[in-house]
Protein backbone atom coordinates (compact mmCIF):
# COMPACT_ATOMS: atom_id res chain seq x y z
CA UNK A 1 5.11 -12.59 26.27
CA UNK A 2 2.55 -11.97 23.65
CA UNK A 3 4.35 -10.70 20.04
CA UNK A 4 3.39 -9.82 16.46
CA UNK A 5 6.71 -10.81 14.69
CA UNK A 6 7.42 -10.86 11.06
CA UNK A 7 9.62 -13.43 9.26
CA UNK A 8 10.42 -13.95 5.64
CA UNK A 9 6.92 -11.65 4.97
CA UNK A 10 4.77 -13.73 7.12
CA UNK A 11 3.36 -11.77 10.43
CA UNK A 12 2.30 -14.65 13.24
CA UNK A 13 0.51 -13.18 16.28
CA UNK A 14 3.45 -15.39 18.78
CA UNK A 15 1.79 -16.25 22.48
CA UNK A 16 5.37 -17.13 23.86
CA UNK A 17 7.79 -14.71 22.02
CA UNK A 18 10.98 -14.40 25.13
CA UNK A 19 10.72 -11.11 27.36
CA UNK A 20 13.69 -8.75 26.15
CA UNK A 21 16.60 -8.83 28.22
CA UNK A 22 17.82 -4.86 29.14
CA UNK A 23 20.96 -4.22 27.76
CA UNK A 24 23.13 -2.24 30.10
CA UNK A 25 21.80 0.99 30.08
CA UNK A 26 18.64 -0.26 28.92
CA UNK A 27 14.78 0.36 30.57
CA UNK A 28 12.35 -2.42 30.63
CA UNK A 29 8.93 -0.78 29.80
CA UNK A 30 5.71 -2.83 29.69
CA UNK A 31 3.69 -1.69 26.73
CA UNK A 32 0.56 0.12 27.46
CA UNK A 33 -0.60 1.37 24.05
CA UNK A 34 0.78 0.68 20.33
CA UNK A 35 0.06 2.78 17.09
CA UNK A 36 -0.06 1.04 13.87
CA UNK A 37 1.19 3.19 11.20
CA UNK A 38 1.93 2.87 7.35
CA UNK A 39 5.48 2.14 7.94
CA UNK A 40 4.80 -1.10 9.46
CA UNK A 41 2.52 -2.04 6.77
CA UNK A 42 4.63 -1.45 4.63
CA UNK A 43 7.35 -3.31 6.13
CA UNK A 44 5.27 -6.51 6.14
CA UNK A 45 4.67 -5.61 2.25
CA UNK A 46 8.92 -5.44 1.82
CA UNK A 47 9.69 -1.93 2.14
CA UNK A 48 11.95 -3.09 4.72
CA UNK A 49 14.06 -6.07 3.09
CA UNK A 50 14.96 -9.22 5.02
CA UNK A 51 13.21 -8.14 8.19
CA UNK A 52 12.74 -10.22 11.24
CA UNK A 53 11.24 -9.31 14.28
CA UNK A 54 8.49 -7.60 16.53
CA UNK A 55 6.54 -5.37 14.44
CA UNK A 56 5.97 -1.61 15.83
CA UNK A 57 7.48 1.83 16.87
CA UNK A 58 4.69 4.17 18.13
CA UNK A 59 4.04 3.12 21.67
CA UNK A 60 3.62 4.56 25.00
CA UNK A 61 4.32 2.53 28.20
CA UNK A 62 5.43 2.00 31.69
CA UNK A 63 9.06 0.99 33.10
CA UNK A 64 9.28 -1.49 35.24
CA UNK A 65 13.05 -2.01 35.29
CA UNK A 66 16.04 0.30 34.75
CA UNK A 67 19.10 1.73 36.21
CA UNK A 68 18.37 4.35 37.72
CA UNK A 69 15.56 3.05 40.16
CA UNK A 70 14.40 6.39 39.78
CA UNK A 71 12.42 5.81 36.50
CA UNK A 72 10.55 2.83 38.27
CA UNK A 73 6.78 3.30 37.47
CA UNK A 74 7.47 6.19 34.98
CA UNK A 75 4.97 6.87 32.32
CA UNK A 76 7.48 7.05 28.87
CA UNK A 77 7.51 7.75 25.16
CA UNK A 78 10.42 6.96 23.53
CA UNK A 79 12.95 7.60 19.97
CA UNK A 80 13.30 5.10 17.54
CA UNK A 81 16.65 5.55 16.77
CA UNK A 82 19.57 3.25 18.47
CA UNK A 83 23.20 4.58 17.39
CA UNK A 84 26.42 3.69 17.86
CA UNK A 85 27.39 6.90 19.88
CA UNK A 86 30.72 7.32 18.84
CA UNK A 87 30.66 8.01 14.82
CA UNK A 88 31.01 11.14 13.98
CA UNK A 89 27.33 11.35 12.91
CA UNK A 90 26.12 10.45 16.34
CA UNK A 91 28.49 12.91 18.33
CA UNK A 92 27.54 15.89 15.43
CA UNK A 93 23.89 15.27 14.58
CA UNK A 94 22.38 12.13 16.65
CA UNK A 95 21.71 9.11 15.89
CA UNK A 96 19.17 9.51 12.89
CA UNK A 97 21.31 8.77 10.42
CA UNK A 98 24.10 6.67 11.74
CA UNK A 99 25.41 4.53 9.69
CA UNK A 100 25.03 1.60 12.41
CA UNK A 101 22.06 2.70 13.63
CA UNK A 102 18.90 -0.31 14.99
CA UNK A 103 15.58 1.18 14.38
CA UNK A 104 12.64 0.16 17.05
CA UNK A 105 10.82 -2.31 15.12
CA UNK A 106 11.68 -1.55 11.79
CA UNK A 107 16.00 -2.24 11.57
CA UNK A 108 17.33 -5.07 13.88
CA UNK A 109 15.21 -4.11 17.14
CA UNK A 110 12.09 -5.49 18.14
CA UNK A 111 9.44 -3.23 18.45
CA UNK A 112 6.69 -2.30 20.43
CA UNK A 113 3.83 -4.79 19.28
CA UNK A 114 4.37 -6.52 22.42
CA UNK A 115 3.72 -7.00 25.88
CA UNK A 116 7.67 -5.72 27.16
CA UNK A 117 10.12 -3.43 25.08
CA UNK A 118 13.30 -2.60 26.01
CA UNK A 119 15.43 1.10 25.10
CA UNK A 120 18.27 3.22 26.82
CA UNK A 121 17.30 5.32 29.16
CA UNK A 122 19.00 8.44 26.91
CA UNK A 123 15.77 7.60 24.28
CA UNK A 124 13.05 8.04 26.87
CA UNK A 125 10.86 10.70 27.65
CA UNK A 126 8.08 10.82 30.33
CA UNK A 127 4.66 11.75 29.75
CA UNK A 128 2.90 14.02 31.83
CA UNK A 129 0.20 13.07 33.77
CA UNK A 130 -2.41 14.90 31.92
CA UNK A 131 -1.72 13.06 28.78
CA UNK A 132 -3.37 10.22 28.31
CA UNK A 133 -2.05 7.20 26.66
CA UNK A 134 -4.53 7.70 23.71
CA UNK A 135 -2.74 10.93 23.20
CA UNK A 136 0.49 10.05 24.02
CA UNK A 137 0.85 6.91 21.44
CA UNK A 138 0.84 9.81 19.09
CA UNK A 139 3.99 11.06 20.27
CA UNK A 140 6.20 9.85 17.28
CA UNK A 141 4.24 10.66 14.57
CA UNK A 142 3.51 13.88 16.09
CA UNK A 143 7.15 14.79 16.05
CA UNK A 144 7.71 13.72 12.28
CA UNK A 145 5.37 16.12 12.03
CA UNK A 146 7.30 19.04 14.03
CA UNK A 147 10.31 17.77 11.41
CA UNK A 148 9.06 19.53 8.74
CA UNK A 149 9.25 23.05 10.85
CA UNK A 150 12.81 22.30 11.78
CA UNK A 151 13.81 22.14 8.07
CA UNK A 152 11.94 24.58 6.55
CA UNK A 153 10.77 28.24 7.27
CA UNK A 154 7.23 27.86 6.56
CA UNK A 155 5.62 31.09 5.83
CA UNK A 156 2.69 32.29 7.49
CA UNK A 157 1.67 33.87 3.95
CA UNK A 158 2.65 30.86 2.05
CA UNK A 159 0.24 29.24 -0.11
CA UNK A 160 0.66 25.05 1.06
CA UNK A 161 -0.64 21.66 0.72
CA UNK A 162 -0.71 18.67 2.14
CA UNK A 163 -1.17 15.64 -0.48
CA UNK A 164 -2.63 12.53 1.56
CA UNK A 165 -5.41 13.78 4.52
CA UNK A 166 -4.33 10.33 6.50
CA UNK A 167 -2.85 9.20 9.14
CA UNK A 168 0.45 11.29 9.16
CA UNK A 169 -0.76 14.04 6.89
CA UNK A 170 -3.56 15.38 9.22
CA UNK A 171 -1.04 15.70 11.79
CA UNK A 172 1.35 17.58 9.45
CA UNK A 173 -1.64 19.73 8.44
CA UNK A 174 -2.58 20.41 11.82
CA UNK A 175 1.63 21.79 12.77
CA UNK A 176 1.30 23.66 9.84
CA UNK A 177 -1.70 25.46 10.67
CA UNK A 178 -0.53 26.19 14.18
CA UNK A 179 2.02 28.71 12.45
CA UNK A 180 -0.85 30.24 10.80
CA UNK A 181 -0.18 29.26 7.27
CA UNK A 182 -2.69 28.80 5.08
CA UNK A 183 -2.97 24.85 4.73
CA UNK A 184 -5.25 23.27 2.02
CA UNK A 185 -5.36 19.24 2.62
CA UNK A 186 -5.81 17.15 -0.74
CA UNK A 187 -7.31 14.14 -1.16
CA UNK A 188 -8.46 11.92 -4.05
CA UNK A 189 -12.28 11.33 -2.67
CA UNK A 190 -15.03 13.77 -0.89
CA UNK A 191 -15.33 11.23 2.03
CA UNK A 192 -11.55 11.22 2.38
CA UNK A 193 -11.74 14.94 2.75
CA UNK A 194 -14.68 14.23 5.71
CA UNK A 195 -12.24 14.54 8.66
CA UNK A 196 -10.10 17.58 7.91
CA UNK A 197 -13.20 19.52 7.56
CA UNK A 198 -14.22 18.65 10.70
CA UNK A 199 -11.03 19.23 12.26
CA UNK A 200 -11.42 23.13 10.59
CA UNK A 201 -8.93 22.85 7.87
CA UNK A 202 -9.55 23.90 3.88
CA UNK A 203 -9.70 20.91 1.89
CA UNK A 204 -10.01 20.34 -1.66
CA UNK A 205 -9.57 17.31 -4.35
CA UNK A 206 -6.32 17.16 -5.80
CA UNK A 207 -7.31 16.98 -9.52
CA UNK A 208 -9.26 20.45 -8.88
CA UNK A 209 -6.11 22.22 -8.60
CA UNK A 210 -3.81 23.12 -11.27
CA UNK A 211 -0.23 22.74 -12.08
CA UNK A 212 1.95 24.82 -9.73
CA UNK A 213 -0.89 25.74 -7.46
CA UNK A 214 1.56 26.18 -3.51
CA UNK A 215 4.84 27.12 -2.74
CA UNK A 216 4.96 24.26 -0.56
CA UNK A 217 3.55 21.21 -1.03
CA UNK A 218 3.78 18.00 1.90
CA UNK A 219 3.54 14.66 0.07
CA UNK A 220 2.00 12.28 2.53
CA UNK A 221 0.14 9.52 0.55
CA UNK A 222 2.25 6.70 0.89
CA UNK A 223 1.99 5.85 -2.72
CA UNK A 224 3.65 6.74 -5.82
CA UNK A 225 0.02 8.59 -7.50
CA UNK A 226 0.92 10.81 -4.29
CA UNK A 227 4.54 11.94 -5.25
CA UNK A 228 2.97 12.67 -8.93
CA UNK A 229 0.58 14.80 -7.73
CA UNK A 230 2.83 16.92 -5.45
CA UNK A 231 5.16 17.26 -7.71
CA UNK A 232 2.16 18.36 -10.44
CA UNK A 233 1.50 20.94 -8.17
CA UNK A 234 4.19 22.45 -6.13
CA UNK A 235 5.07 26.13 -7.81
CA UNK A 236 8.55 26.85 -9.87
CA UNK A 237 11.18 27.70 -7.18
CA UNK A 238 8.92 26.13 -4.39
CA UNK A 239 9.33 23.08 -2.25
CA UNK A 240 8.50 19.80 -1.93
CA UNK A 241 8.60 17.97 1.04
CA UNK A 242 8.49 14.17 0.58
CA UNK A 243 7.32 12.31 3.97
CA UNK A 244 6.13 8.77 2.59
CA UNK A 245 8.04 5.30 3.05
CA UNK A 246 7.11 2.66 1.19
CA UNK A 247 7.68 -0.84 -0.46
CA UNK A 248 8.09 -0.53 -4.23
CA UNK A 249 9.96 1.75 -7.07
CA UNK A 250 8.89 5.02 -7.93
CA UNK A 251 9.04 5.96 -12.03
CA UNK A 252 8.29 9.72 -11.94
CA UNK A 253 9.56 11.77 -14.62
CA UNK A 254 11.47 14.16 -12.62
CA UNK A 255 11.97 17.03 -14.87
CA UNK A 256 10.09 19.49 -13.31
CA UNK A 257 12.64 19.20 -10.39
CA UNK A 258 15.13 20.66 -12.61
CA UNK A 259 13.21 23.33 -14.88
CA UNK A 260 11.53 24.13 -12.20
CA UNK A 261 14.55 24.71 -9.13
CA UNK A 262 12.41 23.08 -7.02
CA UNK A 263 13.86 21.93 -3.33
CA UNK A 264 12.83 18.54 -2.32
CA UNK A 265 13.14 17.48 1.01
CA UNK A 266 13.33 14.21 2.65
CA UNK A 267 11.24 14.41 6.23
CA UNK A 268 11.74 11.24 8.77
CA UNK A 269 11.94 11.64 12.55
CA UNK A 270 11.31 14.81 14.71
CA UNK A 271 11.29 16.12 18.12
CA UNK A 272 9.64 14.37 20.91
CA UNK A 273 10.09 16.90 23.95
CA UNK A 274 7.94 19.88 21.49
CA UNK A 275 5.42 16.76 20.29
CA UNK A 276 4.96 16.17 23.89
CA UNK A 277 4.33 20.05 24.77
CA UNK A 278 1.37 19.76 22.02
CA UNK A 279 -0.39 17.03 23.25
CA UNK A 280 -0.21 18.53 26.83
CA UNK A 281 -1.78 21.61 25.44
CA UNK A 282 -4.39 19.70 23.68
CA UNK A 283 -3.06 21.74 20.35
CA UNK A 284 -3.39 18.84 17.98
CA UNK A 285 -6.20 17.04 18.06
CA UNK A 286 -5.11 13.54 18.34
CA UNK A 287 -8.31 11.32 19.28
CA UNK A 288 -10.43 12.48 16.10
CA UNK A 289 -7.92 9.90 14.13
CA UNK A 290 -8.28 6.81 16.10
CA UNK A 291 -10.40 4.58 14.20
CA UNK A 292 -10.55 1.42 16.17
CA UNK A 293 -8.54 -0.26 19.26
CA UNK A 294 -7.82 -3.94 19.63
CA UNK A 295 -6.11 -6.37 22.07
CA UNK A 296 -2.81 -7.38 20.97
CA UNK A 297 -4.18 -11.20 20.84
CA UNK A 298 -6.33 -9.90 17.93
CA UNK A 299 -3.14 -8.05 16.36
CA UNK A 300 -3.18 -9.80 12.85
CA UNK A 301 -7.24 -8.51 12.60
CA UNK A 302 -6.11 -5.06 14.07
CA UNK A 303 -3.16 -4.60 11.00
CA UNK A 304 -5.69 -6.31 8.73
CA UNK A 305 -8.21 -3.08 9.49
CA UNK A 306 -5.35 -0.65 9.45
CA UNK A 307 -4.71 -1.56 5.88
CA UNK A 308 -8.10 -0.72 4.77
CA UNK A 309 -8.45 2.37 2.48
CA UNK A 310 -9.35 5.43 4.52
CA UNK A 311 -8.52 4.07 7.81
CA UNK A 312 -6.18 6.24 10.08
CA UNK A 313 -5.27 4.79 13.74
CA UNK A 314 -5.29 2.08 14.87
CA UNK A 315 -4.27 1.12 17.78
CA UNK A 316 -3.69 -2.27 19.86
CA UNK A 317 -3.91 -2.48 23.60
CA UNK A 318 -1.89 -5.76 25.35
């Protein structure tokens, strides 16, 4: 099958990578559409060390094999997240944070830039027909988005930000909003702020604002200018919620964290069956992101593009 797999930092677009072989338990699915996000450029930048494998994690496709022969032809989404099932972190919480845990295409599990994936059934969801794939590849990001509200009250009164109007943090803006909140997205450029407006959101430039301007500020930005400027500017007593991954060290004074009582929150992955209730609704609009679509023979231009500065989806089609 056709591949984008990483080794030693070097992505190859592979013609013959081998068809996965379903573990028991385990779906075939035949990829219909891939979202690249910043987490897989970062990993080809480090962030993940020692990597090697098919690239990928946002995906929506079609099984062909499994089981139970009654998931044949199903439409899926699926979680990221492979654990053990028997620590007690699986059995209490899931398998987010197990200690053993494989990660679709970013910890010892290829991923979804492909032509085939395989997961257990137990990860899969099916999309409903009135999704289409365009929407539906934005199942996963979509539900790190929904994370946030199953952390945090969010106050429909609360004054809050969202540092980083890209790929992830328009989608975080958008869940936000839905509660009625008050959400001001922050950029570092007027064009950057282009798209939020036209999605009906306040926007603003982040050096316009001063210190301790929201109770709760989103840091989205995927860079370390990003955590300095939420931190700049989420309120004494307020929180910040910290959503980027990334290759590289951070050296932020963190001072204000402690004068300040601030409560920082780490953000990863979120619900799928609520992310999928959205995008049936047509509540978050999805399709104003996608930038461009490739074939997967053209991956290595399509991650190339994705990389650009002020690009949000992309996506790649095998």
């Amino acid at each position: 099958m056709q591949a984008l797999y990483l080794q030693s930092g070097q992505l190859t677009f592979r013609p013959d990578y081998p068809q996965p072989i379903p573990a028991p338990g385990e779906a075939l699915i035949r990829v219909r559409l891939a979202g690249i996000c910043t987490t897989d450029l970062e990993i080809v930048k480090g962030y993940v060390p020692g990597y090697q494998g098919v690239l990928g994690h946002e995906f929506v496709g079609e099984i062909i094999a499994a089981p139970d022969e009654k998931w044949h032809g199903r439409r899926v989404v699926g979680s990221i997240n492979l654990g053990c099932g028997v620590c007690p972190v699986c059995l209490g919480h899931g398998p987010e944070h197990c200690p053993q845990r494989r990660v679709l295409g970013i910890i010892q599990k290829d991923g979804v830039f492909a032509d085939f994936v395989t997961l257990p059934l137990a990860n899969l969801l099916e999309v409903l027909p009135e999704v289409p794939d365009e929407a539906a590849v934005f199942t996963e990001p979509l539900a790190a988005a929904l994370r946030i509200r199953e952390q945090v009250v969010v106050r429909p009164t609360a004054r809050a930000a969202v540092v980083g109007p890209g790929r992830l943090g328009l989608l975080v803006g958008q869940v936000l909003a839905l509660a009625g909140t008050a959400v001001t997205m922050l950029g570092r450029t007027t064009h950057s702020l282009d798209l939020p407006t036209r999605l009906g959101l306040p926007t603003g430039l982040a050096d316009d604002f001063a210190d301790n301007s929201f109770d709760l500020v989103v840091e989205a930005t995927g860079n370390e200018a990003g955590f300095a400027q939420a931190l700049r500017l989420v309120r004494p007593l307020g929180t910040l919620i910290l959503k980027s991954t990334y290759a590289g060290d951070s050296r932020l004074n963190l001072t204000k964290l402690v004068v300040g009582e601030i409560t920082v929150i780490g953000s990863r992955c979120g619900p799928f069956a609520p992310a999928l209730r959205l995008l049936a609704q047509d509540a978050v609009n999805v399709g104003a992101l996608i930038d461009a679509e490739y074939p997967l023979a053209e991956g290595l231009a399509a991650m190339e593009h994705a990389a650009r500065s002020g690009v949000r989806k992309v996506l790649l089609r095998p």
